[in-house]
Every structure is written in C-alpha cells, then in structure tokens.
N, C-alpha and C. Protein backbone atom coordinates (compact mmCIF):
# COMPACT_ATOMS: atom_id res chain seq x y z
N UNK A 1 26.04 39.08 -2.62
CA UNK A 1 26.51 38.37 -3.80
C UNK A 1 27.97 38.76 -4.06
N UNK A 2 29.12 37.80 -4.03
CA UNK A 2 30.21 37.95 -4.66
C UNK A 2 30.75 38.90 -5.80
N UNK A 3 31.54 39.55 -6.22
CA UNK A 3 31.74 40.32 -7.46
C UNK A 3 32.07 39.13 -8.34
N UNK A 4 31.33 40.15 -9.62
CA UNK A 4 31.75 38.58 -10.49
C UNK A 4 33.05 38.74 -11.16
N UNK A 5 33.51 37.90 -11.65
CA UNK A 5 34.62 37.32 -12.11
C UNK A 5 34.72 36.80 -13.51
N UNK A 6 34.84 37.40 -14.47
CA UNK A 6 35.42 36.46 -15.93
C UNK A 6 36.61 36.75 -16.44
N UNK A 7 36.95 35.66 -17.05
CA UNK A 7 38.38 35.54 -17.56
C UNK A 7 38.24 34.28 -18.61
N UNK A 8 39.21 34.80 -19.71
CA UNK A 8 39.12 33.70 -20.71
C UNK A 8 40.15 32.24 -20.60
N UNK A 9 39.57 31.25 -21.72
CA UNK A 9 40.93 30.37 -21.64
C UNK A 9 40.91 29.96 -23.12
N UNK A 10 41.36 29.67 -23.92
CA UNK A 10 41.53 29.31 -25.40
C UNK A 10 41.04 27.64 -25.39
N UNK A 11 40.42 27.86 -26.41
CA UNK A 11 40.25 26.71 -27.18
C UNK A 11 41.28 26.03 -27.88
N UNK A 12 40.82 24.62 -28.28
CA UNK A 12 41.46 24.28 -29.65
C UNK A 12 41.40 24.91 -31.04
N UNK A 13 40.36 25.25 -30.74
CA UNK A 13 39.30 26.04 -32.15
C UNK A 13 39.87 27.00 -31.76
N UNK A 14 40.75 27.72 -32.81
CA UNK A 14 41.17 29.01 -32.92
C UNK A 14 40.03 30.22 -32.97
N UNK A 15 38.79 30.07 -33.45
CA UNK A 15 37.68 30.58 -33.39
C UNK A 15 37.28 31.22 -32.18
N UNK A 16 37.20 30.26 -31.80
CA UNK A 16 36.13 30.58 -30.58
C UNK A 16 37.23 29.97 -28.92
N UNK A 17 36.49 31.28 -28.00
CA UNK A 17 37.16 31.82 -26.74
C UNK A 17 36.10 30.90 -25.75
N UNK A 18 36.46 30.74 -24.22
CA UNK A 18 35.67 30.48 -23.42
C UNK A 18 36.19 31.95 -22.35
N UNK A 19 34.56 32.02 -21.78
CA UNK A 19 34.91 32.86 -21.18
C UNK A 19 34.50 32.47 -19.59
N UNK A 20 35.38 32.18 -18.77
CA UNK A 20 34.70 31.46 -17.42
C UNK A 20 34.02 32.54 -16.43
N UNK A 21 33.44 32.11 -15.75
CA UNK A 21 32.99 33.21 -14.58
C UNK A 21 33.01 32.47 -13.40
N UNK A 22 32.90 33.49 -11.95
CA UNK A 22 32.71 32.80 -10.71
C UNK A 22 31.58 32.40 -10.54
N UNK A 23 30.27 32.25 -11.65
CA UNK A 23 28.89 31.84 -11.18
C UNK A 23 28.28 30.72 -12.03
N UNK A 24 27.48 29.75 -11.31
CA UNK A 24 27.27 28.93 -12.15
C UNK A 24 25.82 29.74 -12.90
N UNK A 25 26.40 29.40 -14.27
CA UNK A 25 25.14 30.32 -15.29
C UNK A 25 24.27 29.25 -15.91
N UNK A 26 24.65 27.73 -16.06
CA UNK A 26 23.49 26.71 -16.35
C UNK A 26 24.16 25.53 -15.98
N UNK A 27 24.29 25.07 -14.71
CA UNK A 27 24.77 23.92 -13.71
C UNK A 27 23.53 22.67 -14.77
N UNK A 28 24.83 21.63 -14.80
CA UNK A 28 24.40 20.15 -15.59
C UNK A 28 23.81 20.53 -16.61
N UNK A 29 23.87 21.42 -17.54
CA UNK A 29 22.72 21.48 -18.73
C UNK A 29 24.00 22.33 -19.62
N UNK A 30 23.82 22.21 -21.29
CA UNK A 30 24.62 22.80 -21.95
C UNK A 30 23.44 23.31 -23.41
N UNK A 31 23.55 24.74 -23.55
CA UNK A 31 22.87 25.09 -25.31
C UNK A 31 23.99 25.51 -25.83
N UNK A 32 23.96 24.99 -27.45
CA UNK A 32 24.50 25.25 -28.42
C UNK A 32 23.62 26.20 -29.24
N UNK A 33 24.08 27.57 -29.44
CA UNK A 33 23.62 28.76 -30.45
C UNK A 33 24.25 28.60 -31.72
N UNK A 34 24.37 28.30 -33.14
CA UNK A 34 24.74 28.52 -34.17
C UNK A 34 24.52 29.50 -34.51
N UNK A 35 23.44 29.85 -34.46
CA UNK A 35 23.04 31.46 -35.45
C UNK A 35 22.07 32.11 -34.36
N UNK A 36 22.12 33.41 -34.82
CA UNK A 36 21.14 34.21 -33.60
C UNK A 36 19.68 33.67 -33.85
N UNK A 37 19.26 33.01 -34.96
CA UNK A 37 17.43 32.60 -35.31
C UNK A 37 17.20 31.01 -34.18
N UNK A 38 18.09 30.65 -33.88
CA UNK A 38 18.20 29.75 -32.78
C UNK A 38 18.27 30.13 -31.35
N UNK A 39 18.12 31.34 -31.20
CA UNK A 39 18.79 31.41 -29.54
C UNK A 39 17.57 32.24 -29.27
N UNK A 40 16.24 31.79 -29.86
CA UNK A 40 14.88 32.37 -28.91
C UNK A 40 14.97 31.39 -27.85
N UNK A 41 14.71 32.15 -27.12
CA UNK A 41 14.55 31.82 -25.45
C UNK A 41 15.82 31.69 -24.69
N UNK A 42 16.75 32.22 -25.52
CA UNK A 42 17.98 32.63 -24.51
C UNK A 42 18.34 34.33 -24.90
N UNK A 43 17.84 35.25 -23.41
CA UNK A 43 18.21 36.60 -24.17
C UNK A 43 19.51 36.39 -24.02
N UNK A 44 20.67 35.70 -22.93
CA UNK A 44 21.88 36.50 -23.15
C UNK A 44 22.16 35.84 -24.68
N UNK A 45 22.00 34.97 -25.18
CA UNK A 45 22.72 34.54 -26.25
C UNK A 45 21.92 35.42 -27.38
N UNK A 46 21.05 36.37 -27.64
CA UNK A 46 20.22 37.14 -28.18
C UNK A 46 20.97 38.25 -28.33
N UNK A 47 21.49 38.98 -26.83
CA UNK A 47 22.48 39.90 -26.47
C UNK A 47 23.23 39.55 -27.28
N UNK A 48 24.05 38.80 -26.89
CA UNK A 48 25.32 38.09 -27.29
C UNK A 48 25.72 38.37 -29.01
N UNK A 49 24.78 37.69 -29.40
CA UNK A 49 24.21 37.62 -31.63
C UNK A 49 24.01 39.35 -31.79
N UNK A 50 23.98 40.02 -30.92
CA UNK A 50 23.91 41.55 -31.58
C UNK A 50 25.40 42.39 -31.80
N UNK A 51 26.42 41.86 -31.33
CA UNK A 51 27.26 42.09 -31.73
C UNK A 51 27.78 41.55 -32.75
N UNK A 52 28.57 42.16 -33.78
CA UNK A 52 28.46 41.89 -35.29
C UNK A 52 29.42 40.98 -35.80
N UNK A 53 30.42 40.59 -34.92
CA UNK A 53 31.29 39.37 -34.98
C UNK A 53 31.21 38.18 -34.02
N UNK A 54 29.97 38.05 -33.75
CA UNK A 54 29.74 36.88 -32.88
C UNK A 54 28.76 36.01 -33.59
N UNK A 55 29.69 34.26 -34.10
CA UNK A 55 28.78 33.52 -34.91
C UNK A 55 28.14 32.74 -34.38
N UNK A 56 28.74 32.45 -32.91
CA UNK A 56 27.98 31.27 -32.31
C UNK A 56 28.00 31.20 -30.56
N UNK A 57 27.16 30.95 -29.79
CA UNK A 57 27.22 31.10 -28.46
C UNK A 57 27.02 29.94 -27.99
N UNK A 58 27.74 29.53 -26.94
CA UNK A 58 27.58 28.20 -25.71
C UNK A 58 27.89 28.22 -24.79
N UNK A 59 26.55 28.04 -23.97
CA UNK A 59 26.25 28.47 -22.52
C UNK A 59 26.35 27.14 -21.67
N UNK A 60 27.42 26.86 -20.68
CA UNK A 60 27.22 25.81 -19.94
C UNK A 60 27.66 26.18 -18.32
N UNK A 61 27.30 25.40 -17.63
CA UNK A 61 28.15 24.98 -16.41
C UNK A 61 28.56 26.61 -15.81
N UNK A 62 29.91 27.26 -16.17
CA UNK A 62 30.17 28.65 -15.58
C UNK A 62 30.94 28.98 -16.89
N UNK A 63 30.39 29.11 -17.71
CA UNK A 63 30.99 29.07 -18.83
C UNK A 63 30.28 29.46 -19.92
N UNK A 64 30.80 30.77 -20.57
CA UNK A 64 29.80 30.82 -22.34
C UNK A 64 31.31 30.95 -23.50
N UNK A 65 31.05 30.17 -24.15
CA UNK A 65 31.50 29.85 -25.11
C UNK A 65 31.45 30.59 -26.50
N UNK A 66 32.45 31.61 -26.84
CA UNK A 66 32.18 32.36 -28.18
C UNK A 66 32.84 31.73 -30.01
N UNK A 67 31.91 31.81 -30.20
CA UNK A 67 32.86 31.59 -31.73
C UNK A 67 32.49 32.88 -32.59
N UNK A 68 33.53 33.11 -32.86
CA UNK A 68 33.45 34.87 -34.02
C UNK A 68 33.78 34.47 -34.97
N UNK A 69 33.17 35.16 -36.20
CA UNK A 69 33.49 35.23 -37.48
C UNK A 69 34.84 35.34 -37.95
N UNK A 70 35.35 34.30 -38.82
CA UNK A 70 36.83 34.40 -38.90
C UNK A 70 37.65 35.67 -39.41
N UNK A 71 37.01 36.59 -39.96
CA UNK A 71 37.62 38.03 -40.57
C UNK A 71 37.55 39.40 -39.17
N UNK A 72 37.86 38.61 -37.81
CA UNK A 72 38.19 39.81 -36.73
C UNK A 72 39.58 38.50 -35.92
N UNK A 73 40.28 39.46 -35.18
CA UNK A 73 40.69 39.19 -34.50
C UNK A 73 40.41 39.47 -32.35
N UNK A 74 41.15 38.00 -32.46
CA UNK A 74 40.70 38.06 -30.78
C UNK A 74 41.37 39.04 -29.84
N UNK A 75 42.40 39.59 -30.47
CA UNK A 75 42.54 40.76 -29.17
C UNK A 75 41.73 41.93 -29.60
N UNK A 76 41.57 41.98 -30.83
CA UNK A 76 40.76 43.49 -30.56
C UNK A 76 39.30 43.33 -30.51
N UNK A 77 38.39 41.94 -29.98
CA UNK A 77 36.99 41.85 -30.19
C UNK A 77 36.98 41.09 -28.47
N UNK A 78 38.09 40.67 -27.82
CA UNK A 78 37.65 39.98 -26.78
C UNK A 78 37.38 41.01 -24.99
N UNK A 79 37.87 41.84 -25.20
CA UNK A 79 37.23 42.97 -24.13
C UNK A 79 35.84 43.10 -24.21
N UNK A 80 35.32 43.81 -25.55
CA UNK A 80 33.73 43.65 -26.16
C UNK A 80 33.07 42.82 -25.47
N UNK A 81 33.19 40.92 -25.54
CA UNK A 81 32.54 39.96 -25.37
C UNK A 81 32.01 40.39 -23.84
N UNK A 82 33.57 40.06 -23.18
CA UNK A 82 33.88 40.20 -22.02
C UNK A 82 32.65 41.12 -21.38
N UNK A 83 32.94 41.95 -21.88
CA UNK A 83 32.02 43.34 -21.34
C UNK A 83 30.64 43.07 -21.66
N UNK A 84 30.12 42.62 -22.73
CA UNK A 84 28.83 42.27 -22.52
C UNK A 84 28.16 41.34 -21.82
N UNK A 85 28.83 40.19 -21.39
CA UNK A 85 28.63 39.06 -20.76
C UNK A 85 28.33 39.69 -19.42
N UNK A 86 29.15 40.13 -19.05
CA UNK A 86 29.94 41.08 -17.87
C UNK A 86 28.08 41.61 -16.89
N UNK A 87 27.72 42.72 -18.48
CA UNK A 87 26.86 43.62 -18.01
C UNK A 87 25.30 42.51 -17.67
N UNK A 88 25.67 41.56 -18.62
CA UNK A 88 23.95 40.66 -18.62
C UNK A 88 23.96 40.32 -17.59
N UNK A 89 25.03 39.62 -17.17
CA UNK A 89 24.89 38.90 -15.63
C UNK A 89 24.46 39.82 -14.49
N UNK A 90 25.16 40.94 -14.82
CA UNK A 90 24.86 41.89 -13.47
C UNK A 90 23.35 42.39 -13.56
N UNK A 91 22.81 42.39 -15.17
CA UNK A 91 21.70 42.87 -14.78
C UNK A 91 20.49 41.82 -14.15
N UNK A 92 20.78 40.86 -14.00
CA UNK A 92 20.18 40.00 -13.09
C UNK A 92 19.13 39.38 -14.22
N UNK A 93 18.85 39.66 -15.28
CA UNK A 93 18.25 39.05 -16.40
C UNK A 93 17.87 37.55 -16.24
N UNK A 94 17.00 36.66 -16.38
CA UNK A 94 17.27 35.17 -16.59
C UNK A 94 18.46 35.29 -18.16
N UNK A 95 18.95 34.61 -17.86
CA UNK A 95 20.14 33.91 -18.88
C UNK A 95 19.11 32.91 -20.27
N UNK A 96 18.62 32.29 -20.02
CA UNK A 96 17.49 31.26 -20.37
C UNK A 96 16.64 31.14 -20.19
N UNK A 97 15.50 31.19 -20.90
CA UNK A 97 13.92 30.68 -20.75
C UNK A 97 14.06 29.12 -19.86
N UNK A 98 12.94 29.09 -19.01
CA UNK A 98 12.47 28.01 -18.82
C UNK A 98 12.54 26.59 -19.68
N UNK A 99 11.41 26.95 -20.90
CA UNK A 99 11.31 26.50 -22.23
C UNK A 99 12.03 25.60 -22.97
N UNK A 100 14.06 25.96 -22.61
CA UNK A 100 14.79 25.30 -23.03
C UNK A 100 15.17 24.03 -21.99
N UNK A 101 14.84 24.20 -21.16
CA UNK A 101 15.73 23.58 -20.10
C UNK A 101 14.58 22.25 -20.05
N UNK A 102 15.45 20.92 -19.32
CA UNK A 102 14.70 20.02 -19.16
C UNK A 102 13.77 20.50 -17.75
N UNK A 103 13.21 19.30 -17.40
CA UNK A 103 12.06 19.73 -15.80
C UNK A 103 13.34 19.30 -14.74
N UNK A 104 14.07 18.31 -15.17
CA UNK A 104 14.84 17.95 -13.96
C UNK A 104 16.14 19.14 -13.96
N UNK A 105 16.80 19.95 -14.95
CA UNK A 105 17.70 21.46 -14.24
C UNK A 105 16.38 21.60 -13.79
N UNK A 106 15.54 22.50 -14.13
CA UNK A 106 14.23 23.58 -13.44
C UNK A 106 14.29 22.85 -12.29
N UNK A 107 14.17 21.90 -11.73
CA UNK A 107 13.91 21.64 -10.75
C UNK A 107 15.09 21.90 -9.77
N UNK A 108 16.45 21.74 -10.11
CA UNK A 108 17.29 21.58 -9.41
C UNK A 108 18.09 23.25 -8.91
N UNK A 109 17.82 23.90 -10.30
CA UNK A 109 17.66 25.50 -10.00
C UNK A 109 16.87 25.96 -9.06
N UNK A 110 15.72 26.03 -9.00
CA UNK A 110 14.79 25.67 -7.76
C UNK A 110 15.48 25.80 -6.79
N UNK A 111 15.86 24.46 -6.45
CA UNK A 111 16.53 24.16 -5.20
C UNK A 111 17.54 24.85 -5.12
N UNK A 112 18.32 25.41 -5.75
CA UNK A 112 19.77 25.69 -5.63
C UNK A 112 19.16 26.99 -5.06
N UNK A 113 18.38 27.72 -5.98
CA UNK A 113 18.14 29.07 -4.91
C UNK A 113 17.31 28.98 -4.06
N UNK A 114 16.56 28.31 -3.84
CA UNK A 114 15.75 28.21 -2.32
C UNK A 114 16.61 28.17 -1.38
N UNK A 115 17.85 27.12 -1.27
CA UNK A 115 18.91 26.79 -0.44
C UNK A 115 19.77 27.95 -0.29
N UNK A 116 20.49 27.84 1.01
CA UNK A 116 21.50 29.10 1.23
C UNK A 116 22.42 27.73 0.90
N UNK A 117 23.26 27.91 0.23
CA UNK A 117 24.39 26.56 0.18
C UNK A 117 25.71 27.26 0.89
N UNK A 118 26.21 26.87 1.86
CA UNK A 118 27.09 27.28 2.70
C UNK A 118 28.23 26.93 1.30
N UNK A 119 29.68 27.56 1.98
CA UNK A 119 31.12 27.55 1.42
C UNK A 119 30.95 26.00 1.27
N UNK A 120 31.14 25.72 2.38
CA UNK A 120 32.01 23.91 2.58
C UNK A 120 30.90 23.23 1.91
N UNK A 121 29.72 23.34 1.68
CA UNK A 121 29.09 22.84 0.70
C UNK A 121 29.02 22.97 -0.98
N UNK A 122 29.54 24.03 -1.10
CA UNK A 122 29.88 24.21 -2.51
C UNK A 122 30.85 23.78 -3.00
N UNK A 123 32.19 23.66 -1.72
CA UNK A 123 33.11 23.23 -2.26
C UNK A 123 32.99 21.39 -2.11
N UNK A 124 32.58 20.99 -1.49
CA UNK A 124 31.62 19.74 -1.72
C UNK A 124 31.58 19.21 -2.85
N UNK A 125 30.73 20.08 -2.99
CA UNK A 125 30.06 19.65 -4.25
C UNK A 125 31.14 19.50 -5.55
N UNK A 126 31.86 20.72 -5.93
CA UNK A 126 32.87 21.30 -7.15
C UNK A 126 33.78 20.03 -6.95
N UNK A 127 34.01 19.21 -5.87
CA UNK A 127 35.47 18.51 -5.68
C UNK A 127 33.91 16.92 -5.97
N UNK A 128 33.31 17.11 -5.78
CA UNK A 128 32.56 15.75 -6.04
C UNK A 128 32.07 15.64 -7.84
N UNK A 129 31.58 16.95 -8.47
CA UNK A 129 31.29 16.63 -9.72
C UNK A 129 32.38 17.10 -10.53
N UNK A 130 33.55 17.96 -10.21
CA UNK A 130 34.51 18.51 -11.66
C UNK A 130 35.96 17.95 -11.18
N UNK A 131 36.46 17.38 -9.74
CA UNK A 131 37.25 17.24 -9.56
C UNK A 131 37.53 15.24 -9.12
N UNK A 132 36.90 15.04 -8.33
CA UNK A 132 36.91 13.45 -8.27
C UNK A 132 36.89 12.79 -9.39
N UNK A 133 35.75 13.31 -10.64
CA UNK A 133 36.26 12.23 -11.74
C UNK A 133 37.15 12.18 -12.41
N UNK A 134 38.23 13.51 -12.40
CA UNK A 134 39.30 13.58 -13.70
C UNK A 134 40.61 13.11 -12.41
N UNK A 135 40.52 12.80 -10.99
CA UNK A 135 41.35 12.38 -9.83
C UNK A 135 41.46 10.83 -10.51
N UNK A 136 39.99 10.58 -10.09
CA UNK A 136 40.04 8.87 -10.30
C UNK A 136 40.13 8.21 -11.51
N UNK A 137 39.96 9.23 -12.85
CA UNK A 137 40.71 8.82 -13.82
C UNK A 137 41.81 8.55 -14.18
N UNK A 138 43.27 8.80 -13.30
CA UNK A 138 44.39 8.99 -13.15
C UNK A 138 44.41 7.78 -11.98
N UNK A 139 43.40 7.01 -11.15
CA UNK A 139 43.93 6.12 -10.56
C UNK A 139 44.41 6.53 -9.26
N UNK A 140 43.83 7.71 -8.80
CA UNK A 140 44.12 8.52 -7.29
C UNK A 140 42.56 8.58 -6.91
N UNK A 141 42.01 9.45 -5.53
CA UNK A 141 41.20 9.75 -5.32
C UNK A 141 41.80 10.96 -3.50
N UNK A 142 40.84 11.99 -3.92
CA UNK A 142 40.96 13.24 -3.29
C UNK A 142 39.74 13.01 -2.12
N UNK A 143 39.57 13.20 -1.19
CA UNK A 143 38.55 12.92 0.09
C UNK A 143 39.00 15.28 0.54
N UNK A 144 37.53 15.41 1.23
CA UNK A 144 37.76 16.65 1.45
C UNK A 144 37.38 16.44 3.23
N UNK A 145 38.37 17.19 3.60
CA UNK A 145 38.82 17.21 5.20
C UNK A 145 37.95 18.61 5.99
N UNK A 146 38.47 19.58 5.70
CA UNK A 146 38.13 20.87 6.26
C UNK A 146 38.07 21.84 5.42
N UNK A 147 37.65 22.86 6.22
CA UNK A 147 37.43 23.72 5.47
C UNK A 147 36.85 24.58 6.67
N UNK A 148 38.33 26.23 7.07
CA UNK A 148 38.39 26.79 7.82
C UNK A 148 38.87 28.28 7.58
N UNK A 149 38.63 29.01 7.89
CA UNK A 149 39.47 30.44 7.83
C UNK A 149 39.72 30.45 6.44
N UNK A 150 39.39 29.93 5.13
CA UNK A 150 39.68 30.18 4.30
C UNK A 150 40.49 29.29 3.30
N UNK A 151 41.03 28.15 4.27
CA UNK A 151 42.05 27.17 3.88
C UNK A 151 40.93 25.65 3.85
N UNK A 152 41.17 25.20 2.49
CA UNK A 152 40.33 24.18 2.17
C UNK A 152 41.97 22.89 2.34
N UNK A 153 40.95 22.30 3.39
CA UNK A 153 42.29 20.94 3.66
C UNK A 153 41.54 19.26 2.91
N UNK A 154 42.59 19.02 1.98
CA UNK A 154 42.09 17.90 1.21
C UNK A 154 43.20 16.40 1.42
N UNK A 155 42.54 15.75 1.11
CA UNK A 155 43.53 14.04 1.62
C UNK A 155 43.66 13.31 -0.01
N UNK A 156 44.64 13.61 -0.92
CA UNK A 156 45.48 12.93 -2.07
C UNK A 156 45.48 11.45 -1.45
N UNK A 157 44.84 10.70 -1.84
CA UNK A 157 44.73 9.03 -2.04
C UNK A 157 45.33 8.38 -3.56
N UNK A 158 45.55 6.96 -3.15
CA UNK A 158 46.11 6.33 -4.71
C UNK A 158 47.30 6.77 -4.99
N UNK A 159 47.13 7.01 -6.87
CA UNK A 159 48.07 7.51 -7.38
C UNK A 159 48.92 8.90 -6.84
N UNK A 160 47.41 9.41 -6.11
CA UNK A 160 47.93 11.09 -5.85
C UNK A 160 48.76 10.96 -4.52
N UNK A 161 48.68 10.62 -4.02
CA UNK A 161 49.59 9.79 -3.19
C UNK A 161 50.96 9.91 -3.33
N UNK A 162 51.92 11.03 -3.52
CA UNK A 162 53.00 11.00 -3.64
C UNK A 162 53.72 11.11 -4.47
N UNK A 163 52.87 11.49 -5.73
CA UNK A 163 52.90 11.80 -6.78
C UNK A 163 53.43 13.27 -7.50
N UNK A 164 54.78 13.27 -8.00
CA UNK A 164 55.38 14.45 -7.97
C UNK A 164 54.49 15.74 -8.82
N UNK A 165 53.81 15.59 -9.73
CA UNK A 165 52.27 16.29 -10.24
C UNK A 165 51.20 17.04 -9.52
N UNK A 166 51.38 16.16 -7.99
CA UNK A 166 50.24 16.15 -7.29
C UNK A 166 50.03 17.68 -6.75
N UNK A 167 50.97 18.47 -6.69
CA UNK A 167 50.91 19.60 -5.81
C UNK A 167 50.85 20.47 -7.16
N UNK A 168 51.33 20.45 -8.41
CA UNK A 168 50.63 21.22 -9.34
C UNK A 168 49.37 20.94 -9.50
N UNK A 169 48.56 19.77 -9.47
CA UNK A 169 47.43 19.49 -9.85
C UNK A 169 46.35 20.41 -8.88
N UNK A 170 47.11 20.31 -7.46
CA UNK A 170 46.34 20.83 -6.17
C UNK A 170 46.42 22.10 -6.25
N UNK A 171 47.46 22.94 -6.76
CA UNK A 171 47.76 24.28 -6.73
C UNK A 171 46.98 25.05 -8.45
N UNK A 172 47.29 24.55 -9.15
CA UNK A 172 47.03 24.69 -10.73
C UNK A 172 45.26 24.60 -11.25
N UNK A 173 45.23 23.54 -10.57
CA UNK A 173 43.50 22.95 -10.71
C UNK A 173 43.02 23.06 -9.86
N UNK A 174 43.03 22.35 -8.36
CA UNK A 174 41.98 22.48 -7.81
C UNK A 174 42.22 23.89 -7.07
N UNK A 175 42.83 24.66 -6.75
CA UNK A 175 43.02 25.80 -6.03
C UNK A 175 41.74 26.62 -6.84
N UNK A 176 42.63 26.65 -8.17
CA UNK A 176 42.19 27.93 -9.33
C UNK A 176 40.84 27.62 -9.23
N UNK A 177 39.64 26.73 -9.25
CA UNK A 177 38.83 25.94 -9.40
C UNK A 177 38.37 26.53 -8.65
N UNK A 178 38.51 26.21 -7.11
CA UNK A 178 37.95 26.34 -5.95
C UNK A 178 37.57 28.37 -5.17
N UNK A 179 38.95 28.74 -6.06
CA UNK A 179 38.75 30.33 -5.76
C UNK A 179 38.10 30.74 -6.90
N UNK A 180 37.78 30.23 -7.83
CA UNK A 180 37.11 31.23 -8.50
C UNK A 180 35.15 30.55 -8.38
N UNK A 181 35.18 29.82 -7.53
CA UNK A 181 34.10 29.19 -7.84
C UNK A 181 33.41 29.54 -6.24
N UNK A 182 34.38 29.69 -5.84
CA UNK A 182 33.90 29.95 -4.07
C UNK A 182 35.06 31.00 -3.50
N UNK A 183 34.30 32.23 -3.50
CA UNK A 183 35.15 33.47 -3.06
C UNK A 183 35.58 33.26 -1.92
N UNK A 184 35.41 32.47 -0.67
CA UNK A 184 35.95 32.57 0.45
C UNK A 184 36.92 31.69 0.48
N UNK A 185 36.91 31.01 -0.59
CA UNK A 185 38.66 30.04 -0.38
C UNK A 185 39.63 30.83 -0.83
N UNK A 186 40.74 30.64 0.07
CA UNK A 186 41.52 31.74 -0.16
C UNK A 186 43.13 30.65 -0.67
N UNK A 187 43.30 29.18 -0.26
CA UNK A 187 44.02 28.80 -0.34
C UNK A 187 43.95 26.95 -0.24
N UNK A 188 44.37 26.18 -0.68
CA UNK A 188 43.89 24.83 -0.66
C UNK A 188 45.31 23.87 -0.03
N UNK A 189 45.31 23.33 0.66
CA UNK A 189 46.24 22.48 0.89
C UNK A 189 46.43 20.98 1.33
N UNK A 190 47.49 20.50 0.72
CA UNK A 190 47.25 18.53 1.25
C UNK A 190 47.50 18.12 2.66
N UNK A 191 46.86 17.35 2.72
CA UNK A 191 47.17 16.73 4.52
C UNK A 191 47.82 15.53 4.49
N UNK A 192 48.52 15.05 4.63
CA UNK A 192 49.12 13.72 4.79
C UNK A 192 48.28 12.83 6.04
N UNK A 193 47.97 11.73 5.86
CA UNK A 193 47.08 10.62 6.70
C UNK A 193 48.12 9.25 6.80
C-alpha cells in the first residue's frame, strides 16, 4: 500500500477546510455530517465529532470535508484534523457502515477490492470520470496514450489543441491529480498527433 498523503485546499466557506488524500475513501457516493447525533454509522466522522471544534464532516470521493466552529482558528486547529484523519485511515478501520451506502457503491467497492487495478488503469479511469468532463466542458477533449516508466503520455484534442492554458491545465491539474492519486506517476506529458 502506498504512504498516504493529505493535504488541504480552502474553500469558499471560510469555515470549513478540505482535506484531500491519495486514497479513494468513498468513490461516487458523498455523506453530509451536521452534528455528531447524525454520523452513526460513520466511525471516522464519530472520530472526527470528538474533537471539540469540529461542527460538521463530509466524506466524499478522496476527500473529507471539515467545518469548525467559528470561535477557533484554522492554523492553530488544522494539523489536529490532519492528524486524526491521518491516524483513522491507517488504522484500517471501515470509514462507513455498510448501512449508509446505496447496494450499487457496496457493490462497486466489492469490486474495486477484489480487483488488483493496475497504474494505467487507474489512471484510466481518474482522466475518464474527474478529468474528461471539466476538458469537454471547455470544448477540448484529452484521449490517454501511454503510460510508461512513470511518464503518463496524453493527446490535447479541440480547444486543448493549442491552447496557451493547455500546459498549465496539464501540469497544474492533471499532473497534481494524477500523482497524488496514483503514486507511480511521476510526470504527465502532451503528445502532439
């Protein structure tokens, strides 16, 4: 198993932090925690409500979501989070009851760990559900080529196509994306066709 990885990114909501990780912690499914009397059947968000400035938890995708009580501040409460999140994951805990989840995640969790999902399949996947739709919203489309020694080779179509953006988008987004989501990419680059 990979070492894990979290790091925050700010919200709009001055409140509340996201805190990303390299693992998916509830792929296609999202809970909203308001108060800790809501988050039976999720221990980390249980965990989470025992610390005394944490008002609200949201668990999605690779991602938990904090909102704290407005009388702390975020540099001196966001190591804390960090660190507890940190320790749940490692302790290998389920994250979520069954209970909450529909049959079709359960099912697809299932599969995900039955399967060994190779690199070039994960990254597959990440460039087919988080990256192709916000491409082809812009009126481009990204096709994935290789994927070798570490270097993920991708083909910019459309708009992306020449597009002076395009190599921040590739370097900024999909790189950051791709290494933190798949430890063996080490670097992403465009191919011209």
């Amino acid at each position: 198993m990979s070492v894990l990885e979290i790091y925050t990114e700010m919200t709009p909501n001055p409140e509340s932090i996201k805190f990303v990780t390299n693992r998916h912690l509830l792929p296609n499914f999202q809970l909203d925690f308001r108060a800790k009397e809501m988050a039976e059947g999720s221990p980390l968000a249980l965990h989470l409500f025992d610390i005394p400035f944490v008002k609200g938890v949201f668990i999605s995708n690779n991602f938990v979501t904090i909102t704290k009580k407005p009388d702390y501040d975020w540099f001196e409460i966001t190591p804390e989070v960090k660190q507890a999140i940190q320790d749940f994951i490692q302790s290998g805990k389920r994250l979520v009851d069954d209970s909450l989840l529909p049959k079709d995640v359960i099912e697809e969790q299932k599969s995900a760990n039955a399967e060994d999902v190779s690199p070039e399949n994960k990254i597959k996947d990440l460039l087919e559900k988080y990256v192709k739709p916000a491409i082809q919203m812009d009126g481009g489309h990204i096709e994935f080529r290789s994927f070798e020694n570490g270097v993920v080779k991708l083909s910019l179509q459309g708009s992306c196509s020449g597009c002076p953006s395009s190599s921040l988008t590739l370097k900024s987004g999909i790189e950051g994306l791709l290494k933190r989501m798949v430890p063996e990419v080490e670097v992403v680059e465009a191919i011209e066709e």
